[in-house]
C-alpha atoms as a PDB file:
ATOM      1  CA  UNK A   1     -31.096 -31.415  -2.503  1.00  0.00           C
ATOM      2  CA  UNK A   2     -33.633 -28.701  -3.208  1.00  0.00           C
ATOM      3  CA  UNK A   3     -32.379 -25.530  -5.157  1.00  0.00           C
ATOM      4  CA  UNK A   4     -32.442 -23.635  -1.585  1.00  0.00           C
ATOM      5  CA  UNK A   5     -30.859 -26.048  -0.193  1.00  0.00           C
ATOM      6  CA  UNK A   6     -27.950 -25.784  -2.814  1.00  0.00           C
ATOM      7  CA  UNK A   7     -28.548 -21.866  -3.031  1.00  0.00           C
ATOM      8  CA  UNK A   8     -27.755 -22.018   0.652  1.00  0.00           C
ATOM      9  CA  UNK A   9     -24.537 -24.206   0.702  1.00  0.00           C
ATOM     10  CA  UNK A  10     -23.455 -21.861  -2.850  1.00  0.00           C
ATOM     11  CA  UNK A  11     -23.351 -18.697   0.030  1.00  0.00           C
ATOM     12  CA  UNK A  12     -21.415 -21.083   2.524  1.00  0.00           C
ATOM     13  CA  UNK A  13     -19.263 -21.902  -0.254  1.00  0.00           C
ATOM     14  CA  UNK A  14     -18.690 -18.521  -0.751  1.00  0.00           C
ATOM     15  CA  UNK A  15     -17.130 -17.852   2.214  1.00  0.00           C
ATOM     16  CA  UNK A  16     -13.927 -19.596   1.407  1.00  0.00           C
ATOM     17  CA  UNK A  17     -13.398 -19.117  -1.960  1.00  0.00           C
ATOM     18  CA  UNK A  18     -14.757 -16.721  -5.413  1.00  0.00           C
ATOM     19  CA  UNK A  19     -18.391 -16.674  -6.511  1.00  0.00           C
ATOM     20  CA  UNK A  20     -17.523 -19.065  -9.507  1.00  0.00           C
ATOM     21  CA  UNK A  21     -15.989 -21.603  -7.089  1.00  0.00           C
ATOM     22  CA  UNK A  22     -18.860 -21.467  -4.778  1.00  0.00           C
ATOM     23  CA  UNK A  23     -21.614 -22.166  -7.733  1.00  0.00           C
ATOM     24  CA  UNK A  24     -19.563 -24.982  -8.803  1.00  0.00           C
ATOM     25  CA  UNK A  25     -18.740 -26.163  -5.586  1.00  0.00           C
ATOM     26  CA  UNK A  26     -22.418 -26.280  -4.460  1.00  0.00           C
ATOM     27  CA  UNK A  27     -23.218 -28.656  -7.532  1.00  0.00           C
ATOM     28  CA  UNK A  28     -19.981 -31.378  -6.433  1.00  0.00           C
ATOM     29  CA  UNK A  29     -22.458 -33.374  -5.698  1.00  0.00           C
ATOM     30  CA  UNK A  30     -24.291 -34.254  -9.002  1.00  0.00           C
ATOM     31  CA  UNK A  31     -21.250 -33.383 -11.274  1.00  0.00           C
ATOM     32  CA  UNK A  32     -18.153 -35.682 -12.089  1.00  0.00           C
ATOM     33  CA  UNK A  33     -16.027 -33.589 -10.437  1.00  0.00           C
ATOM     34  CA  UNK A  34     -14.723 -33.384  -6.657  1.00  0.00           C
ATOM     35  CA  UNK A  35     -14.754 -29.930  -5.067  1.00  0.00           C
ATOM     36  CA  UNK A  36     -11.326 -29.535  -5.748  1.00  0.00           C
ATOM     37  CA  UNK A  37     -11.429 -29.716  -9.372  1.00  0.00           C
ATOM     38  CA  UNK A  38     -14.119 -27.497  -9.644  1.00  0.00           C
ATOM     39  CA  UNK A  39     -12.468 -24.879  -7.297  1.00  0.00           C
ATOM     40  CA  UNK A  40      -9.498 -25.084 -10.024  1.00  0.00           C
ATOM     41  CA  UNK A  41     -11.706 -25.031 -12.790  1.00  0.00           C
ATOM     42  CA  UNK A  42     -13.248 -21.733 -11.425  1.00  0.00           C
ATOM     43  CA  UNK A  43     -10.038 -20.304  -9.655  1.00  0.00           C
ATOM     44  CA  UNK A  44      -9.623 -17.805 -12.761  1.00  0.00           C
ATOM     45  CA  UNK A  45     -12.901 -15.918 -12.469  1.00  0.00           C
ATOM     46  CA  UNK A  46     -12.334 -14.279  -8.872  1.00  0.00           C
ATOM     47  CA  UNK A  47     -14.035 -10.447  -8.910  1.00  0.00           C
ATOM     48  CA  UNK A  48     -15.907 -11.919 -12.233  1.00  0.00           C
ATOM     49  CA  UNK A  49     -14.139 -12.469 -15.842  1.00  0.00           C
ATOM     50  CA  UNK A  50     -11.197  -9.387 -15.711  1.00  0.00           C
ATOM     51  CA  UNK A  51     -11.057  -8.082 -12.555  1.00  0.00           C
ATOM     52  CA  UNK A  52     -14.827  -6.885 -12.098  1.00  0.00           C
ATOM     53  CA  UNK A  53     -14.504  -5.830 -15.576  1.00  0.00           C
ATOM     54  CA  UNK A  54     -16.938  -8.234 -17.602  1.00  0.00           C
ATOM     55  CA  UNK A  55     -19.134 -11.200 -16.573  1.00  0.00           C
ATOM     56  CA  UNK A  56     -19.679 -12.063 -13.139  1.00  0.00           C
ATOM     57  CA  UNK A  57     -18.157 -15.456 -11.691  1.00  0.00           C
ATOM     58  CA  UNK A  58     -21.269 -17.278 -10.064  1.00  0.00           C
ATOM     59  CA  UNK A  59     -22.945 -16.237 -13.430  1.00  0.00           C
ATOM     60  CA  UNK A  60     -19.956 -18.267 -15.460  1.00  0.00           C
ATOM     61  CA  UNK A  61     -20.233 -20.738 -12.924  1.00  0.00           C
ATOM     62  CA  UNK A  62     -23.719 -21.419 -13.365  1.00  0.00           C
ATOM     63  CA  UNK A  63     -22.639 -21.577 -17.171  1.00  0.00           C
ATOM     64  CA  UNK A  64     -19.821 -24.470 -16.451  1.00  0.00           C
ATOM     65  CA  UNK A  65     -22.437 -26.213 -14.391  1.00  0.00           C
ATOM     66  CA  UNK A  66     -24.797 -26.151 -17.466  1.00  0.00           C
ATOM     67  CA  UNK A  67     -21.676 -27.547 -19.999  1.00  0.00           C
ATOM     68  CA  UNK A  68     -20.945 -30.245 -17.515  1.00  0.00           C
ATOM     69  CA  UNK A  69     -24.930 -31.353 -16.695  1.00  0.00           C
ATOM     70  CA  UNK A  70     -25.630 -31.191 -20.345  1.00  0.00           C
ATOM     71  CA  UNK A  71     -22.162 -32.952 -21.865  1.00  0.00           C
ATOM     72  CA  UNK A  72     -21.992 -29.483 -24.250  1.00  0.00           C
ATOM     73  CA  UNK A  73     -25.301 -30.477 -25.416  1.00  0.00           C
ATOM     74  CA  UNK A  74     -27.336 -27.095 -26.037  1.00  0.00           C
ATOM     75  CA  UNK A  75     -25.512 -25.232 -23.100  1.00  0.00           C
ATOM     76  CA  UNK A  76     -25.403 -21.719 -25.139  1.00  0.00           C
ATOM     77  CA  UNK A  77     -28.920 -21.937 -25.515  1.00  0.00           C
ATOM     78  CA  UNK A  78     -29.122 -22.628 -20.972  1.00  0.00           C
ATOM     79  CA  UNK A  79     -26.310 -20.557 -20.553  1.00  0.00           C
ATOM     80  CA  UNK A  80     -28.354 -17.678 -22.597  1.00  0.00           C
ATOM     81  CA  UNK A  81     -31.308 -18.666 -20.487  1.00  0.00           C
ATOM     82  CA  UNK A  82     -29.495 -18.671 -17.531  1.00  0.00           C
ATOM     83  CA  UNK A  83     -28.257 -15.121 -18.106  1.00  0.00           C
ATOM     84  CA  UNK A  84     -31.260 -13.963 -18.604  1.00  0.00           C
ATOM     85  CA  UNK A  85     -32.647 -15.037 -15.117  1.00  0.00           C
ATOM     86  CA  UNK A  86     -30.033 -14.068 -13.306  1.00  0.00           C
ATOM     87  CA  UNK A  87     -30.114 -10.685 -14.931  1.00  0.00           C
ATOM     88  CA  UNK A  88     -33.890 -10.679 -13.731  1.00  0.00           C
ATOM     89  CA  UNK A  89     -32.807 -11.793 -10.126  1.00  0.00           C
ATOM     90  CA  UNK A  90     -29.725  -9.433  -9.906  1.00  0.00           C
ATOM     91  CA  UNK A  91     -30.399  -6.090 -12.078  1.00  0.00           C
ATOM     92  CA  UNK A  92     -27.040  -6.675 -13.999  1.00  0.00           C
ATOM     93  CA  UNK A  93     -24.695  -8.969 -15.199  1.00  0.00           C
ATOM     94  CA  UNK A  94     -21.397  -7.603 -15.334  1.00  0.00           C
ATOM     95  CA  UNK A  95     -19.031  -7.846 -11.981  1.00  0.00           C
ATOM     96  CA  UNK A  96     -18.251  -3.529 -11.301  1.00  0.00           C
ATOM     97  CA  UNK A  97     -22.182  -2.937 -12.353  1.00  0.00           C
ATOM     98  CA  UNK A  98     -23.307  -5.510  -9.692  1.00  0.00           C
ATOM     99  CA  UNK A  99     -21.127  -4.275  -7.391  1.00  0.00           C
ATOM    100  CA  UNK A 100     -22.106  -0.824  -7.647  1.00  0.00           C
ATOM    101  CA  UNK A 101     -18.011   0.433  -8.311  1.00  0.00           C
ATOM    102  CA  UNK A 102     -19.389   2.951 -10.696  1.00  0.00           C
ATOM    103  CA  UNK A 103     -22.761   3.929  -8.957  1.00  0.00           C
ATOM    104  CA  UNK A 104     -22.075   3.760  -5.650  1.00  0.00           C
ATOM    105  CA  UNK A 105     -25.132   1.645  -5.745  1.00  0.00           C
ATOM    106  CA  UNK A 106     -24.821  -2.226  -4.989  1.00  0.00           C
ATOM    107  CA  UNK A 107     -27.679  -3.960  -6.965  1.00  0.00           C
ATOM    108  CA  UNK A 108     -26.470  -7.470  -5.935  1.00  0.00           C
ATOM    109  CA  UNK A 109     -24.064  -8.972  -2.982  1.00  0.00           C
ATOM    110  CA  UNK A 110     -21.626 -11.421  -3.723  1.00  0.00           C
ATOM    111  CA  UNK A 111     -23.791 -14.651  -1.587  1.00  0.00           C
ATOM    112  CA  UNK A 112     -26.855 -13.555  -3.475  1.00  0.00           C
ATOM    113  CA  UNK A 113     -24.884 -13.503  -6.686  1.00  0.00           C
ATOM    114  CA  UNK A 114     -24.151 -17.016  -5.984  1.00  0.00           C
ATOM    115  CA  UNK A 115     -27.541 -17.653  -4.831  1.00  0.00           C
ATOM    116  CA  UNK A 116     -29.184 -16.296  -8.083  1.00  0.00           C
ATOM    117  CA  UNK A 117     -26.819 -18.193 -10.034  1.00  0.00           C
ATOM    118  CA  UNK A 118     -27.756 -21.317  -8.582  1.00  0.00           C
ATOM    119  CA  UNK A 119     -31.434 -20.539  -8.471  1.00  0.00           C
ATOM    120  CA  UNK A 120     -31.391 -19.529 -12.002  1.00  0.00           C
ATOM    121  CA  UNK A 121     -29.104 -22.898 -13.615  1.00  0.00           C
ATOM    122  CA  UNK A 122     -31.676 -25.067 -11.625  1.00  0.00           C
ATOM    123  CA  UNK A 123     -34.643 -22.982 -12.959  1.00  0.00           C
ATOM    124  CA  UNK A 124     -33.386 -24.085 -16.825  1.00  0.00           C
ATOM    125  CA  UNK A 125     -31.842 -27.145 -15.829  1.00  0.00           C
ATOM    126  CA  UNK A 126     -34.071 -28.416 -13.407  1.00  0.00           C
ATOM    127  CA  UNK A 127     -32.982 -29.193  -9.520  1.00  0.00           C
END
């Protein structure tokens, strides 16, 4: 599956369930876990980590996905990358700031939070 591909089913995912769940979701394929594990594993991280209040939930999927492809093995180091992409894709990082709650000024939709996420955990991690 190319990254657009996977982008692409993240946003379908999205649909049904939070932005974490979706990014995790979209990687079911390659990871050790069926969908509904991962949708547990992300079910706590719906409007991002605290309620919109701290780290968005596609971006801490992408982050899981990078634990579980890796076995732990250097994932701060991707997750840090993967942050930093992401942050270059979406103009923020943090759930209310993304969402503009503050502003009034939406730098980043929920689908292309999950697509971002995806695009930038395949971008360190490789598709």
């Amino acid at each position: 599956m190319t990254t657009e591909e996977r982008a692409e089913l993240g946003a379908t995912y999205k649909a049904s369930c939070n932005c974490c769940q979706a990014v995790l979701k979209a990687y079911s394929d390659i990871l050790s876990y069926d969908e509904n594990a991962l949708s547990v594993l992300g079910a706590g991280f719906g409007t991002g980590m605290g309620c919109m209040e701290a780290t968005c939930g596609a971006l801490l999927g992408a982050g899981l996905v990078a634990g579980m492809r890796t076995e732990g093995k250097a994932s701060v180091r991707f997750s840090k990358e993967i942050l930093g992409r992401f942050k270059e894709k979406c103009g923020a990082t943090i759930c209310k700031d993304l969402k503009g709650i503050e502003t009034g000024k939406v730098l980043c939709a929920c689908d292309d939070c999950v697509r971002n996420a995806i695009r930038a955990c395949d971008e360190v991690l490789g598709a």
